[in-house]
Protein backbone atom coordinates (compact mmCIF):
# COMPACT_ATOMS: atom_id res chain seq x y z
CA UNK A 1 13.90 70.71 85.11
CA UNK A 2 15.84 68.89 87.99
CA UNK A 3 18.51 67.74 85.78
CA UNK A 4 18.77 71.16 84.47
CA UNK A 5 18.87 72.51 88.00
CA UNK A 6 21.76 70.18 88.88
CA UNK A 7 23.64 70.90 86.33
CA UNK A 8 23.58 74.58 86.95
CA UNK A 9 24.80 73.70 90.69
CA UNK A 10 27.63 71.47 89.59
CA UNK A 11 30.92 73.36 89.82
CA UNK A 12 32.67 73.83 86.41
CA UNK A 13 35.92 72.16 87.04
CA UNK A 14 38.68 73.40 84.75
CA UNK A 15 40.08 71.50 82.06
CA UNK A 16 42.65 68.53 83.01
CA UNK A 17 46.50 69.23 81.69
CA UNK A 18 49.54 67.12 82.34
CA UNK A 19 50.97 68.46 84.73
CA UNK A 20 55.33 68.91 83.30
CA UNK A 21 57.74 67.21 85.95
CA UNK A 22 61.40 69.07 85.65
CA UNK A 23 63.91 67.18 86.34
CA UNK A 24 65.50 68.53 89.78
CA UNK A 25 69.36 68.92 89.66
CA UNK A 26 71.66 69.31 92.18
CA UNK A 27 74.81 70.84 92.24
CA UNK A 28 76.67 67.15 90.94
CA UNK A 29 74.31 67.00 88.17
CA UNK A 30 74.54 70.18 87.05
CA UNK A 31 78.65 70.39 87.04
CA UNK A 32 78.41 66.63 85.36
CA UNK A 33 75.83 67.95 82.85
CA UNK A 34 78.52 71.02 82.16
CA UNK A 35 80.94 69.04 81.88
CA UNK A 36 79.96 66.80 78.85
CA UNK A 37 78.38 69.60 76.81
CA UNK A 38 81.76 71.40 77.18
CA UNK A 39 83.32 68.47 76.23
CA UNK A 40 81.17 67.84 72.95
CA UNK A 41 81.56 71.51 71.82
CA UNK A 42 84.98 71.39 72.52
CA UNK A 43 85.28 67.92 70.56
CA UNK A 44 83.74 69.76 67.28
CA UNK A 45 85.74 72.61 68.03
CA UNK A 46 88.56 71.04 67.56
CA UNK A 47 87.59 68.92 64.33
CA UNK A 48 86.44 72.25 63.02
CA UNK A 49 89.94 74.04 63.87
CA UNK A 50 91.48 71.08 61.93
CA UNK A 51 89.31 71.05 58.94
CA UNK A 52 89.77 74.80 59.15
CA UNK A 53 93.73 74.43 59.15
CA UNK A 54 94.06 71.94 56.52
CA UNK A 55 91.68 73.89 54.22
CA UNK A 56 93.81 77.50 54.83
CA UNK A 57 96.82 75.86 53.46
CA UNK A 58 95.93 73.51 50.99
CA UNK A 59 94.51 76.62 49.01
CA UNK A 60 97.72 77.71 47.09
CA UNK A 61 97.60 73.88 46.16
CA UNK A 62 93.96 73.18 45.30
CA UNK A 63 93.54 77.01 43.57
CA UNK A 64 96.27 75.62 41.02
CA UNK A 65 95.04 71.97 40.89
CA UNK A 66 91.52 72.51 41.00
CA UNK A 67 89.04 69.19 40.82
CA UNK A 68 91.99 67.82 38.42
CA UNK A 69 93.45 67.13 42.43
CA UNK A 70 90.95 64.51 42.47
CA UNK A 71 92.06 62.77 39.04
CA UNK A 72 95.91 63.15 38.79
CA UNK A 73 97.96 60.06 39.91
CA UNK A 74 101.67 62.02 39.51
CA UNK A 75 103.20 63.52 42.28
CA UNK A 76 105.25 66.35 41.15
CA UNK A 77 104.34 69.89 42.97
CA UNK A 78 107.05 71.22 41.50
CA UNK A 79 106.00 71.35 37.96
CA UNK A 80 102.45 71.51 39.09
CA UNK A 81 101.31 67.78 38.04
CA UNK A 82 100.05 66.49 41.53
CA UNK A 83 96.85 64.88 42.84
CA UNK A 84 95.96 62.15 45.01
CA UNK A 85 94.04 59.66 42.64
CA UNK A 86 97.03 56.97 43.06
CA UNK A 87 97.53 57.37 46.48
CA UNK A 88 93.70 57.62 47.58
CA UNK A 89 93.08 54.35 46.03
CA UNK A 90 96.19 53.06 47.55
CA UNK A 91 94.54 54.10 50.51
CA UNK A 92 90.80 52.83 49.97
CA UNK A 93 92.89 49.31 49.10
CA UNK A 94 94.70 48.94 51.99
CA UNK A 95 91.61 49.74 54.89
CA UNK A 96 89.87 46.91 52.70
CA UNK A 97 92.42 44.63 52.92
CA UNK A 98 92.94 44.75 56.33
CA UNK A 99 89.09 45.08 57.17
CA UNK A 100 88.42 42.07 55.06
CA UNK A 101 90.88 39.91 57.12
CA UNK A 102 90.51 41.49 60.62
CA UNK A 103 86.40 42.08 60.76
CA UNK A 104 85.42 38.08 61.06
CA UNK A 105 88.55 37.10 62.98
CA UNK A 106 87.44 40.08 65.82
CA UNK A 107 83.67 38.88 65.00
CA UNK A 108 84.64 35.32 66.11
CA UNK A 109 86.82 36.37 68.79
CA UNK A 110 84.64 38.37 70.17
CA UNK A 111 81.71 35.82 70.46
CA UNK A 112 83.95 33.47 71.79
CA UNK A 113 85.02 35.47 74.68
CA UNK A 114 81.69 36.85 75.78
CA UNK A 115 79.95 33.75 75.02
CA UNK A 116 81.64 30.81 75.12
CA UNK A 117 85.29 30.89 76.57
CA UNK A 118 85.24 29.84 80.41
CA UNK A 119 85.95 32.77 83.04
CA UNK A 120 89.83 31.96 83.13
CA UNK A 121 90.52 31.64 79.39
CA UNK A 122 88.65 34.81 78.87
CA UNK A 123 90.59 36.82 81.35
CA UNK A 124 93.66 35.70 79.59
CA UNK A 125 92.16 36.35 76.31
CA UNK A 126 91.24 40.04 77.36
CA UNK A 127 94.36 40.76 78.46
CA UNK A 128 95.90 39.48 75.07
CA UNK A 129 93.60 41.39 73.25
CA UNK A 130 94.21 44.66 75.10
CA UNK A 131 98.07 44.07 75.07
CA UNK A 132 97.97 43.94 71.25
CA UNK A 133 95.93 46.90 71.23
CA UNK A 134 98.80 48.73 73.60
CA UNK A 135 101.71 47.83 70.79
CA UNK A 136 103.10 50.53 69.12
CA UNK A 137 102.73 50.41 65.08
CA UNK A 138 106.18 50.45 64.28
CA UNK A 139 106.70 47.61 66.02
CA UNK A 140 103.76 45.67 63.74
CA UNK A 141 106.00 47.82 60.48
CA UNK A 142 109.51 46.12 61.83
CA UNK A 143 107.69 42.63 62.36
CA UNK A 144 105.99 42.83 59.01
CA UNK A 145 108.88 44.14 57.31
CA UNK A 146 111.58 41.39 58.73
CA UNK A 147 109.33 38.51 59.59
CA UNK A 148 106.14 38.15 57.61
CA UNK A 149 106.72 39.60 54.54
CA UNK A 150 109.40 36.80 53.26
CA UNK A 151 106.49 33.72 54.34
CA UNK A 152 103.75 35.44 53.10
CA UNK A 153 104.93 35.37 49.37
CA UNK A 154 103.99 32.07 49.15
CA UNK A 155 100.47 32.95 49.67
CA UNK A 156 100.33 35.82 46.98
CA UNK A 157 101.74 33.63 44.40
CA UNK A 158 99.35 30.83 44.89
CA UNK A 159 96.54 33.54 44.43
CA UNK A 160 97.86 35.63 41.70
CA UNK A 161 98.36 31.57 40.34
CA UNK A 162 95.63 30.13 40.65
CA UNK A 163 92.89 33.11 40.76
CA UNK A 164 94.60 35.63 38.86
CA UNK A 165 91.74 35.78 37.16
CA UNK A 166 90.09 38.08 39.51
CA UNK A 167 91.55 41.92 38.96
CA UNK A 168 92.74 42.51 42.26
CA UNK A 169 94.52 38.90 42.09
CA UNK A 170 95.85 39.31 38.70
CA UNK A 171 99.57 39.80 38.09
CA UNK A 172 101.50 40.30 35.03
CA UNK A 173 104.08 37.79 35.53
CA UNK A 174 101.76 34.67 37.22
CA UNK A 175 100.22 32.09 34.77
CA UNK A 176 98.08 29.29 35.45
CA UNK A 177 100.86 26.81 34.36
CA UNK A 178 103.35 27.97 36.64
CA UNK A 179 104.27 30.47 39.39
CA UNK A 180 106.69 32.94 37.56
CA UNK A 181 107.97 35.76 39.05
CA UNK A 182 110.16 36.54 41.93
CA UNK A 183 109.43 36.97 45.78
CA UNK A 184 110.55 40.57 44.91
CA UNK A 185 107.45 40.50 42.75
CA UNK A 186 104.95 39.98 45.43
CA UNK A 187 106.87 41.54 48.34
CA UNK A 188 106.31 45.42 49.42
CA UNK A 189 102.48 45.41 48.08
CA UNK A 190 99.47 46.00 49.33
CA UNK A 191 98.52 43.17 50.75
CA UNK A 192 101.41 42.53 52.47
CA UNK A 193 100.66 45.73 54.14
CA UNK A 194 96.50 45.27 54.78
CA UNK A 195 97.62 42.08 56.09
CA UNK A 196 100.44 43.84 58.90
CA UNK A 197 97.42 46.70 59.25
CA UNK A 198 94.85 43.85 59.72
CA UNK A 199 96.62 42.99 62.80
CA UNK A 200 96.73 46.44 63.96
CA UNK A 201 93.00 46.90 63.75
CA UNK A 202 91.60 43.48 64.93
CA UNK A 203 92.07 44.39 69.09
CA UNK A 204 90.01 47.71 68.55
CA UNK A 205 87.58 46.04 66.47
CA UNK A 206 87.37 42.53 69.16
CA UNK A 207 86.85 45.08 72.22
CA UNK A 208 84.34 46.69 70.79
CA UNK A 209 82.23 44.35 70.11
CA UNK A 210 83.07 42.47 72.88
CA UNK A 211 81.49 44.97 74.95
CA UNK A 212 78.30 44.92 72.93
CA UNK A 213 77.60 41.27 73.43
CA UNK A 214 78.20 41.19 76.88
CA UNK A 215 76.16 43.81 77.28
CA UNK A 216 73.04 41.80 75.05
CA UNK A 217 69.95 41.64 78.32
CA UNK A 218 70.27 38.41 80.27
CA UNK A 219 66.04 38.30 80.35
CA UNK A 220 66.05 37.89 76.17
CA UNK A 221 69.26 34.81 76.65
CA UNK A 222 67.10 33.50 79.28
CA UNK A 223 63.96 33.44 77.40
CA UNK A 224 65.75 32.24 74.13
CA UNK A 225 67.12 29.15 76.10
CA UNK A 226 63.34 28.94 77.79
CA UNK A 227 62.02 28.55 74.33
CA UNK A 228 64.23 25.68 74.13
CA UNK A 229 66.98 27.42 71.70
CA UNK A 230 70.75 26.20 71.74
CA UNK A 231 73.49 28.69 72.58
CA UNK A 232 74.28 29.02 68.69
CA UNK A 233 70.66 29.82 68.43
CA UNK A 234 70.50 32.24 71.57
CA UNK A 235 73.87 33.91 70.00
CA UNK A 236 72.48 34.32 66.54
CA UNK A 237 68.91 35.82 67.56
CA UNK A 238 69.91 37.65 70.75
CA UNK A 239 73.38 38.59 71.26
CA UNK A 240 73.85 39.52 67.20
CA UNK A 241 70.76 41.82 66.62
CA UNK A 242 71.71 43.43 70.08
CA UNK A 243 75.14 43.90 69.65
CA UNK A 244 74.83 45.52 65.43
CA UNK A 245 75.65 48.35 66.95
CA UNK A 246 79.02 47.37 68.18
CA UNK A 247 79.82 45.29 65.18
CA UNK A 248 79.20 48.24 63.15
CA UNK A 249 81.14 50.48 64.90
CA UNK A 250 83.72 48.23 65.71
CA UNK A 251 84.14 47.88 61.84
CA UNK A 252 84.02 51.79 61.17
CA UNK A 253 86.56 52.50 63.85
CA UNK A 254 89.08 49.94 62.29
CA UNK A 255 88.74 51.05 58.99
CA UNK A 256 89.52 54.91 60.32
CA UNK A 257 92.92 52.89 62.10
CA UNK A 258 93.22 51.40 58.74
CA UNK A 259 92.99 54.70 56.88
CA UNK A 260 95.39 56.79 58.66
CA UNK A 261 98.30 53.83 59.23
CA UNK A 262 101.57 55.84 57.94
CA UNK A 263 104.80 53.52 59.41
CA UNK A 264 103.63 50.41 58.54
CA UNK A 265 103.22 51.40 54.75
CA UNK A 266 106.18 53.70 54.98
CA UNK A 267 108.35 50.79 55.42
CA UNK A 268 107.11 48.45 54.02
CA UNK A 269 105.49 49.28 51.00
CA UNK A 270 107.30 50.15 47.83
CA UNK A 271 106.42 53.75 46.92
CA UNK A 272 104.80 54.31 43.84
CA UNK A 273 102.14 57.15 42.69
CA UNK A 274 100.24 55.42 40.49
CA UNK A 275 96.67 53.18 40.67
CA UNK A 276 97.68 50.13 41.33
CA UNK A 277 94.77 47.99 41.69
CA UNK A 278 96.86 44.41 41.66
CA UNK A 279 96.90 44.39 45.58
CA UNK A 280 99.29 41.05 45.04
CA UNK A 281 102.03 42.72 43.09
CA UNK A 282 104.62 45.17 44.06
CA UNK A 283 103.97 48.96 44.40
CA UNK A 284 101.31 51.63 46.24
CA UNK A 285 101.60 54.45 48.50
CA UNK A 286 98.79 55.58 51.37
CA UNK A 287 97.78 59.11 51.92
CA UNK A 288 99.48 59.33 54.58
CA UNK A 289 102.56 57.92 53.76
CA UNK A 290 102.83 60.31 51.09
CA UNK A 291 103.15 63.34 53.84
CA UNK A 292 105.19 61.51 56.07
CA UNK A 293 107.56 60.47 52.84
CA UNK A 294 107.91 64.53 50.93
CA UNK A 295 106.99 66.34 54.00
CA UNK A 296 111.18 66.70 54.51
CA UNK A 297 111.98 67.90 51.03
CA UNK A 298 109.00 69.83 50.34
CA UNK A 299 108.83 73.50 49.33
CA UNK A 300 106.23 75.71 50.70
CA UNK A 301 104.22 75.08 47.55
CA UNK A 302 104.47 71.38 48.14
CA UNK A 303 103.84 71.63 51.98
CA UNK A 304 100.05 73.01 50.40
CA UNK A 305 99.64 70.25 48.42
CA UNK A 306 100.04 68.08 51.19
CA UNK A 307 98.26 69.75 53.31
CA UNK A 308 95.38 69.20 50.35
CA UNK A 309 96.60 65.44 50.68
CA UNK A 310 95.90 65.47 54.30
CA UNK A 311 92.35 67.46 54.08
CA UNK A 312 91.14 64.97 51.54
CA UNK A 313 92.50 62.18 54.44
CA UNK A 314 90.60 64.17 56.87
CA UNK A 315 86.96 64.58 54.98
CA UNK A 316 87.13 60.74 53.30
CA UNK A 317 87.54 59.51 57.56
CA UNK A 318 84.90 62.37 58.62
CA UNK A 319 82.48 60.45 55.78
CA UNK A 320 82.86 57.25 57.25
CA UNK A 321 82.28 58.42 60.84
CA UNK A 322 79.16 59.90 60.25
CA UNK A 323 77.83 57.22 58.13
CA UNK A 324 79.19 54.66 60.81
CA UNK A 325 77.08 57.15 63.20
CA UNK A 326 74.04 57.04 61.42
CA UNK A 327 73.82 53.27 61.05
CA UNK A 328 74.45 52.93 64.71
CA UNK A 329 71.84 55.12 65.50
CA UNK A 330 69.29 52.66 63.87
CA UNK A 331 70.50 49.90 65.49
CA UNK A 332 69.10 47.64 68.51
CA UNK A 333 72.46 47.66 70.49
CA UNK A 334 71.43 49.62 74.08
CA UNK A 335 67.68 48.11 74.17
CA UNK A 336 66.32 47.10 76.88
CA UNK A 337 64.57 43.90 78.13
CA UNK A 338 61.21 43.67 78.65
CA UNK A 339 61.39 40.27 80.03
């Protein structure tokens, strides 16, 4: 009876809820905060305007074309034969080419400057790195065109020689026995061009992930080296998982540079409409060099079909954006140390 006595005198005390904390914002915050969401909607705003654009006036083009736009390799709006299966793999080729060559040379670089270069050299290196990033691309075209494309025939006949056996090596005039052909043969192609584009891409790709390693928590290098791990070891199980990120989207943001190059494959390249998957021989054509090459003599039918050139440019780098986005987005890079 006492204990149910005391219980009857015990207060009921209400039932224990977190209590919500809201953030309080003054006037800074709130203009900052204002400021970035205008500036995201006005960032999709725009891409939508574009997409929006592109797919008004490419409708004469694609409403007579259809899905065969997809197929066709001729280029001929005037008789209605046109499509963009020659120039999109032309495309698709040269991005590879040039990601192939420029992703572990930036990789390296990269490491090398945030890791292991000494404070002067890497200053110097920086500044290299950013100064090729500030050089306009016609510049890399007239180099490419003048300078590197005579020495670097050597090189494509000793592959289409010697592994010609491999598609994208193979070309019709090379033979294991002997090196036939002319430097005209393996001049103007596409791998002249990934190779000029390669060097284009390499200072975004380097300062990107540049800034991810440097960025990998000192308590996880610290503890790596306390565990009695070598810098190659610290570098490969600290700075590398943190930095995926970076790498990644260091990669993806080349390959959109890579994509939408137009002066270094309008000069260089020799112009052909077809899929030509023999990156060593002679001939291709870009997207974008297409529209930059017909855009003067076209009609106002054939300004739609390259404007349907330029909005399957624009959704093929919108894909590879958003995938580059969602594999960042499941990466370590930004993680914090616990140590």
């Amino acid at each position: 009876m006492a204990d149910l006595a005391m219980a009857l005198d015990t207060p009921v005390r209400p039932a224990q809820t977190p209590r919500r904390i809201a953030p309080v914002r003054n006037t800074g915050d709130r203009i900052f905060f204002a400021g970035t969401r205008l500036g995201a909607i006005a960032v999709v705003g725009v891409i939508g305007c574009v997409g929006t654009f592109l797919a008004v006036r490419a409708a004469p083009a694609l409403a007579v074309a259809k899905l065969h736009f997809l197929t066709t390799q001729a280029w001929e709006p005037d008789i209605h034969d046109f499509g963009v299966a020659g120039v999109l793999s032309g495309t698709v080729l040269i991005a590879l080419v040039a990601l192939i060559v420029a992703t572990p040379i930036s990789l390296g670089l990269a490491l090398f400057i945030s890791e292991i270069a000494p404070e002067k050299v890497r200053r110097v290196l920086i500044s290299l790195v950013d100064l090729m990033a500030a050089v306009p691309s016609v510049v890399y075209a007239l180099w490419g065109l003048e300078f590197f494309e005579g020495r670097v025939v050597g090189v494509a006949r000793w592959l289409a020689t010697w592994a010609g056996w491999f598609p994208l090596f193979h070309v019709h005039s090379a033979t294991t026995d002997s090196s036939l052909g002319t430097a005209t043969t393996y001049s103007a192609s596409i791998f002249v061009v990934g190779l000029v584009v390669s060097l284009m891409v390499m200072p975004i790709q380097c300062s990107v992930m540049r800034e991810a390693f440097s960025q990998a928590p000192l308590g996880e290098r610290e503890g790596a080296y306390a565990l009695g791990g070598s810098r190659w070891g610290m570098i490969t199980s600290v700075v590398l998982p943190f930095g995926r990120g970076g790498i990644v989207g260091g990669t993806m943001l080349g390959l959109g540079r890579a994509l939408g190059e137009t002066i270094v494959v309008y000069l260089i390249i020799s112009s052909s409409y077809g899929i030509n998957w023999h990156i060593l021989q002679s001939g291709g054509n870009s997207i974008s060099s297409l529209i930059a090459l017909q855009h003067g003599d076209a009609d106002s039918f054939g300004i739609a079909a390259l404007m349907a050139a330029g909005l399957t440019l624009f959704a093929l780098t919108l894909v590879v954006n958003l995938v580059a986005s969602a594999i960042i987005s499941r990466s370590r890079s930004g993680a914090q140390s616990e140590v």
